[in-house]
Structures are given as C-alpha cells and as structure tokens.
N, C-alpha and C. Protein backbone atom coordinates (compact mmCIF):
# COMPACT_ATOMS: atom_id res chain seq x y z
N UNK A 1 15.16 7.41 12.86
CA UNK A 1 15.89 6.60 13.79
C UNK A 1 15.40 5.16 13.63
N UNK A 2 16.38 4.52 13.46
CA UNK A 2 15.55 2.81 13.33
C UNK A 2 16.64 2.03 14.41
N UNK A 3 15.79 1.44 15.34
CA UNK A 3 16.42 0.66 16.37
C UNK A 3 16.28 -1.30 15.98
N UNK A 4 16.91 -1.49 15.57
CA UNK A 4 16.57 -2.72 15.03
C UNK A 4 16.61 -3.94 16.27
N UNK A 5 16.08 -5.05 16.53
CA UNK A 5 15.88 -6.08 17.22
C UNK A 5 15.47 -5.55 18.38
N UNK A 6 14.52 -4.48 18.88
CA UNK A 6 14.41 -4.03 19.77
C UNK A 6 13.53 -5.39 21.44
N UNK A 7 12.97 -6.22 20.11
CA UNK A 7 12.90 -7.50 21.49
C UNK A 7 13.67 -8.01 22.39
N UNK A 8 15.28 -7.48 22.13
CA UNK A 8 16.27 -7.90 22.60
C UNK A 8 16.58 -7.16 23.85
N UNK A 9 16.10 -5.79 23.86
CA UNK A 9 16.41 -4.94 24.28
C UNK A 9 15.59 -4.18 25.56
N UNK A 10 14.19 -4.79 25.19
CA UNK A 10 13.37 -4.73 26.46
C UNK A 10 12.49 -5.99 26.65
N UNK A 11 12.24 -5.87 27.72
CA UNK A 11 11.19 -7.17 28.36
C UNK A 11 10.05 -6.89 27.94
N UNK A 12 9.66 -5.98 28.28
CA UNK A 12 8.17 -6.40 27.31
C UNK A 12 8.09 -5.77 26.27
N UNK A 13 8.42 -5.44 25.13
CA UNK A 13 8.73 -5.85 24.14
C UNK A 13 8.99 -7.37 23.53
N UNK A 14 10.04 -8.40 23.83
CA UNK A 14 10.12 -9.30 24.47
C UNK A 14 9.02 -10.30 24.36
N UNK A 15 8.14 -10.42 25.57
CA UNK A 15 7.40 -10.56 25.61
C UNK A 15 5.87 -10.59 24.72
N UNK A 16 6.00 -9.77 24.08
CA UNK A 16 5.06 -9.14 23.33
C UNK A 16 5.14 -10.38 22.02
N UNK A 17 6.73 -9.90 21.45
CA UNK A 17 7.43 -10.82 20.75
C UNK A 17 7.07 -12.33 21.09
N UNK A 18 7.72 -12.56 22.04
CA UNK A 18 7.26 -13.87 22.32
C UNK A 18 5.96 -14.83 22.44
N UNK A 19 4.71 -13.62 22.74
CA UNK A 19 3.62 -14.02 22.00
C UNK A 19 2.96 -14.34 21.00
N UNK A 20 3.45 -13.69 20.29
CA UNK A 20 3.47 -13.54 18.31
C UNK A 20 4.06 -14.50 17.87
N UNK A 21 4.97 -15.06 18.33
CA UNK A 21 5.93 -16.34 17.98
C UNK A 21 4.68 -17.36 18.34
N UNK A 22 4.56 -17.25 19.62
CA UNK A 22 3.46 -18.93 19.97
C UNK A 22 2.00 -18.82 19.19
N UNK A 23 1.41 -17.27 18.64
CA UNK A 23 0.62 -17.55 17.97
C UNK A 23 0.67 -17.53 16.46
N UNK A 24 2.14 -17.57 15.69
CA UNK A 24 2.18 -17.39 14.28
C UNK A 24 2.87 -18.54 13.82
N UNK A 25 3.61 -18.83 14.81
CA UNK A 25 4.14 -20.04 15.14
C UNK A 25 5.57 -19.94 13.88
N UNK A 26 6.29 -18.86 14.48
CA UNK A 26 7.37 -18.07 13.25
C UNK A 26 8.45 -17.23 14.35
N UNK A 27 9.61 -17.29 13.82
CA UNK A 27 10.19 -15.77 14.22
C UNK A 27 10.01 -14.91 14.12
N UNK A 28 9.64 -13.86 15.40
CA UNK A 28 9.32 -12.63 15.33
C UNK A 28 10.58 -12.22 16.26
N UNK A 29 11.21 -10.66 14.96
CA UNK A 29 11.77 -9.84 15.29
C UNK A 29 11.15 -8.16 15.36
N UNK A 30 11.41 -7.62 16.30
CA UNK A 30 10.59 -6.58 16.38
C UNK A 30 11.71 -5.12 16.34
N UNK A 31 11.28 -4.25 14.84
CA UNK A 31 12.13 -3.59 14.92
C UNK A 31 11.13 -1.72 15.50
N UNK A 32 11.71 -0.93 15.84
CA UNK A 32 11.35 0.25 15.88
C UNK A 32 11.94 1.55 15.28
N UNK A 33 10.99 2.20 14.60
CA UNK A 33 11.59 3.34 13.62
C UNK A 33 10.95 4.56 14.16
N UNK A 34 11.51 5.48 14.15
CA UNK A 34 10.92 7.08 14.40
C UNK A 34 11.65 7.79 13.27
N UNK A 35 10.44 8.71 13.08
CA UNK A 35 10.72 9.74 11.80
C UNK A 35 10.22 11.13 12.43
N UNK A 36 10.44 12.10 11.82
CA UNK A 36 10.16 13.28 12.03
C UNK A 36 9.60 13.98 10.61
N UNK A 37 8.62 15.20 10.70
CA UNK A 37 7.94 15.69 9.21
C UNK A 37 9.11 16.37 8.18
N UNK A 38 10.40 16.16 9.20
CA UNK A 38 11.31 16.64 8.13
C UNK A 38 12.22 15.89 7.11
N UNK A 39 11.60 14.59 7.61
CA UNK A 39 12.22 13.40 6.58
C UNK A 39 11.54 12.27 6.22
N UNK A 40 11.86 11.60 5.31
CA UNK A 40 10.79 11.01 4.69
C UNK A 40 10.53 9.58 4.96
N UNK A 41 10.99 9.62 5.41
CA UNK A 41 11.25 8.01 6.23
C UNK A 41 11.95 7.11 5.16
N UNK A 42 11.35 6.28 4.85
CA UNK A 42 11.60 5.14 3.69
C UNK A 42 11.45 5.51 2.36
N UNK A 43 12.21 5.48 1.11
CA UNK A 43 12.01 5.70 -0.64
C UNK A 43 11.22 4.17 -0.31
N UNK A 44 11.05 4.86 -1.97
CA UNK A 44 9.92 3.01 -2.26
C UNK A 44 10.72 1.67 -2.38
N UNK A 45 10.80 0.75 -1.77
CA UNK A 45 11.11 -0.49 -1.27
C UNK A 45 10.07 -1.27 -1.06
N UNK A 46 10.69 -2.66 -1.51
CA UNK A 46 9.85 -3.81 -1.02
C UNK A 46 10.83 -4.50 0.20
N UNK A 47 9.87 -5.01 1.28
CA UNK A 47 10.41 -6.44 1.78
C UNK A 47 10.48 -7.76 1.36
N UNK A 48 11.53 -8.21 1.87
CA UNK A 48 11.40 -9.72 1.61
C UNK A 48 11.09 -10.84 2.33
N UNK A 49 10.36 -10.19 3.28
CA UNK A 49 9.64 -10.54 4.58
C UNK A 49 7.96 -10.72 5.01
N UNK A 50 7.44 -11.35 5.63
CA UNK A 50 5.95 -10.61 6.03
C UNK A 50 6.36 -9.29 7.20
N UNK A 51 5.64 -8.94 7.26
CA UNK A 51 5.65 -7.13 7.75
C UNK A 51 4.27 -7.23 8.63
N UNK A 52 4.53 -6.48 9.39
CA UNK A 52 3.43 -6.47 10.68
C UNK A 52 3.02 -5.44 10.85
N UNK A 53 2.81 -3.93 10.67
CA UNK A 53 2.68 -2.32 11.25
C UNK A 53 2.42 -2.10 12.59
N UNK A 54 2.93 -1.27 13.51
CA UNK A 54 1.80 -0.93 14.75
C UNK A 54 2.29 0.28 14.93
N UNK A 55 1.47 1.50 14.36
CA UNK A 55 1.87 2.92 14.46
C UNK A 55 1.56 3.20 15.95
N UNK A 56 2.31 3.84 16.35
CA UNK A 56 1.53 3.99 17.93
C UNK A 56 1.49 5.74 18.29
N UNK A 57 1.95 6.09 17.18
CA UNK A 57 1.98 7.82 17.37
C UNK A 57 2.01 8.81 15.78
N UNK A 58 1.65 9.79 15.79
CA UNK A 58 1.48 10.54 14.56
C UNK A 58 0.64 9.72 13.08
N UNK A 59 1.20 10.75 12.18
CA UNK A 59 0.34 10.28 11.41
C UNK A 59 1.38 9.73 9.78
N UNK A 60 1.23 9.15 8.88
CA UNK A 60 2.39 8.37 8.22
C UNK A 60 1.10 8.19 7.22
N UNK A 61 1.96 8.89 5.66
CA UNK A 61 0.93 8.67 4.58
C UNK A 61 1.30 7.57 3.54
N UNK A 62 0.69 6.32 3.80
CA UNK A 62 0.61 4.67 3.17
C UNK A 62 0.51 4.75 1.84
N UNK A 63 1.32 3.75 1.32
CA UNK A 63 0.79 3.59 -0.44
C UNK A 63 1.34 1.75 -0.61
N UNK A 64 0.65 1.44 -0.77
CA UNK A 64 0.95 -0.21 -0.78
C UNK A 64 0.42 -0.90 -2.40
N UNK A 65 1.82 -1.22 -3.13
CA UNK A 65 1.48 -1.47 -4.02
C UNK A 65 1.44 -3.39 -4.28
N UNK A 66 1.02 -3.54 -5.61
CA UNK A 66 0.71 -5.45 -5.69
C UNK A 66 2.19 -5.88 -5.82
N UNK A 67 2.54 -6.90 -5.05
CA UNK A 67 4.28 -7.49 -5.08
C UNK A 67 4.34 -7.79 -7.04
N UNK A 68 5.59 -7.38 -7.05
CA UNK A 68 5.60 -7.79 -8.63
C UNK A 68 6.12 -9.10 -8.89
N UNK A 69 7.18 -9.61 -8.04
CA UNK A 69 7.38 -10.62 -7.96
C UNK A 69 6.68 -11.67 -7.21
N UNK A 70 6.40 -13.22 -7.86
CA UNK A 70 6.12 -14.36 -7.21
C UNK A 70 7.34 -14.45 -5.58
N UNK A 71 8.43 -14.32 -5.72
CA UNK A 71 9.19 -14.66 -5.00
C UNK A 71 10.30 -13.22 -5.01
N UNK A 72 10.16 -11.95 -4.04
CA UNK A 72 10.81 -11.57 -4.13
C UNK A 72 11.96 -11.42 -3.43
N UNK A 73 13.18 -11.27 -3.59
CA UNK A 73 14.52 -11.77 -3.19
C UNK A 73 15.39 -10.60 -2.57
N UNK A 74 16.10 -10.77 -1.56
CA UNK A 74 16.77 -9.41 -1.34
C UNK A 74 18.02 -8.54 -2.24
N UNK A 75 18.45 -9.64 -2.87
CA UNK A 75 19.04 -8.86 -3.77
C UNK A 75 18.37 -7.55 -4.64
N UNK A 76 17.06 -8.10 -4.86
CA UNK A 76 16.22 -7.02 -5.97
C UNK A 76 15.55 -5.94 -5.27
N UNK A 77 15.99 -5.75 -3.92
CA UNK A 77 15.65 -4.93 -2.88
C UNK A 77 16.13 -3.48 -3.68
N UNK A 78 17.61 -3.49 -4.35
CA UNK A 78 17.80 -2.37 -4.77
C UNK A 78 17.16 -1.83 -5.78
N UNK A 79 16.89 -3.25 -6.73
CA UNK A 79 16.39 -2.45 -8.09
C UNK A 79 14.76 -1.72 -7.98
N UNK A 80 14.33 -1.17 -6.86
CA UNK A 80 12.45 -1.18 -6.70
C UNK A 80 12.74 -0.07 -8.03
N UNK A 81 11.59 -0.21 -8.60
CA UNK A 81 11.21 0.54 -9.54
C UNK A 81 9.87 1.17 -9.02
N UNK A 82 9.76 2.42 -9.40
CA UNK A 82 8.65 3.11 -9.03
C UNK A 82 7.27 2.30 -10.32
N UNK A 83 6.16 1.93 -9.24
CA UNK A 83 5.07 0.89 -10.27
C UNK A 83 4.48 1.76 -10.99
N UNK A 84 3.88 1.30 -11.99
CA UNK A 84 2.82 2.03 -13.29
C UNK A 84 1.85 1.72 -12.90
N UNK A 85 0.76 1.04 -12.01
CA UNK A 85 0.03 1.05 -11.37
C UNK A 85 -0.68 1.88 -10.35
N UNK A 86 -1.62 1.92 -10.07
CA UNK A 86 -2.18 2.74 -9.06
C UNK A 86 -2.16 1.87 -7.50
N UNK A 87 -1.61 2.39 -6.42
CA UNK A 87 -1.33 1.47 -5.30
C UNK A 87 -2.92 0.26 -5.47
N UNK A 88 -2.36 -0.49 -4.07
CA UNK A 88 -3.93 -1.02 -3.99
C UNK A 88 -4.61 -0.69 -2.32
N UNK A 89 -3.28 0.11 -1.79
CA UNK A 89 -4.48 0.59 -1.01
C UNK A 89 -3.69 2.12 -0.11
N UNK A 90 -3.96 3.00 0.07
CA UNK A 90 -3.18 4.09 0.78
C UNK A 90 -3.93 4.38 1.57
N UNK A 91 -3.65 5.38 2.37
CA UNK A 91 -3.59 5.66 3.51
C UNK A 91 -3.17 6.62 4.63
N UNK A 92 -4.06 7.10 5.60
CA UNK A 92 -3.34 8.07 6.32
C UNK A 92 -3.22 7.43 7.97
C-alpha cells in the first residue's frame, strides 16, 4: 500500500514535515508504504531524490548499492539494472 503525500493528510504528520523543512531547509514530502511478507515491496530501483527511512514496524531486508550515475535522472528510473557489485551496505 503506498499512500503518497501523506503530510497533507494529517497534522502531525504535517507537522513533523514541517520541521524537517526548517531544519534541512528543503521540501519535505512525506510518503507512507505498507507491505506484507507476501509481497515484495519494491524491485531494484533507484531514486532521483534524497530519501529519508523511518521503519516504524516489522522487519524489511536492505541492500543499498553505490549510485552509478553522477546525476541520476528519472527517466533512467526504468532502465535499473541489477549491479555487479556487492551492495555497500544491507541490512535487516
């Protein structure tokens, strides 16, 4: 389930948001996702964004690999290629 702009949607949330803004001094949009062990959440993708995490329940197994691109673009969002590399950092 992915609820996207969820700052919009509650106050504190919101709020929360709106703190992150006065200390990053950036737009912050705050999205929320729920998964279940019967699906996999996300294939491998990059953003074209900075990314923030805050798991607040269960457990979600990480693999974070080095950006390949200097500048990566959303168009090339589709092409992710699975890396020949070993992540640089995973996780449970």
């Amino acid at each position: 389930m992915i609820v996207d702009e969820m700052d919009d949607l509650d106050p504190a949330v919101r709020e929360l948001a709106v703190g992150l803004e006065r200390i990053f001094r950036i737009r912050i949009q705050v999205n929320m996702y729920a998964g279940w062990r019967t699906n996999n959440g996300f294939d491998l993708h990059f953003d074209d964004h900075d990314t923030m995490i805050l798991q607040v329940f269960g457990r979600k197994r990480w693999q974070v690999f080095t950006q390949r691109d200097s500048i990566p673009f959303k168009k090339d969002a589709e092409e992710a290629v699975k890396p020949t590399e070993p992540p640089i950092w995973k996780g449970i």
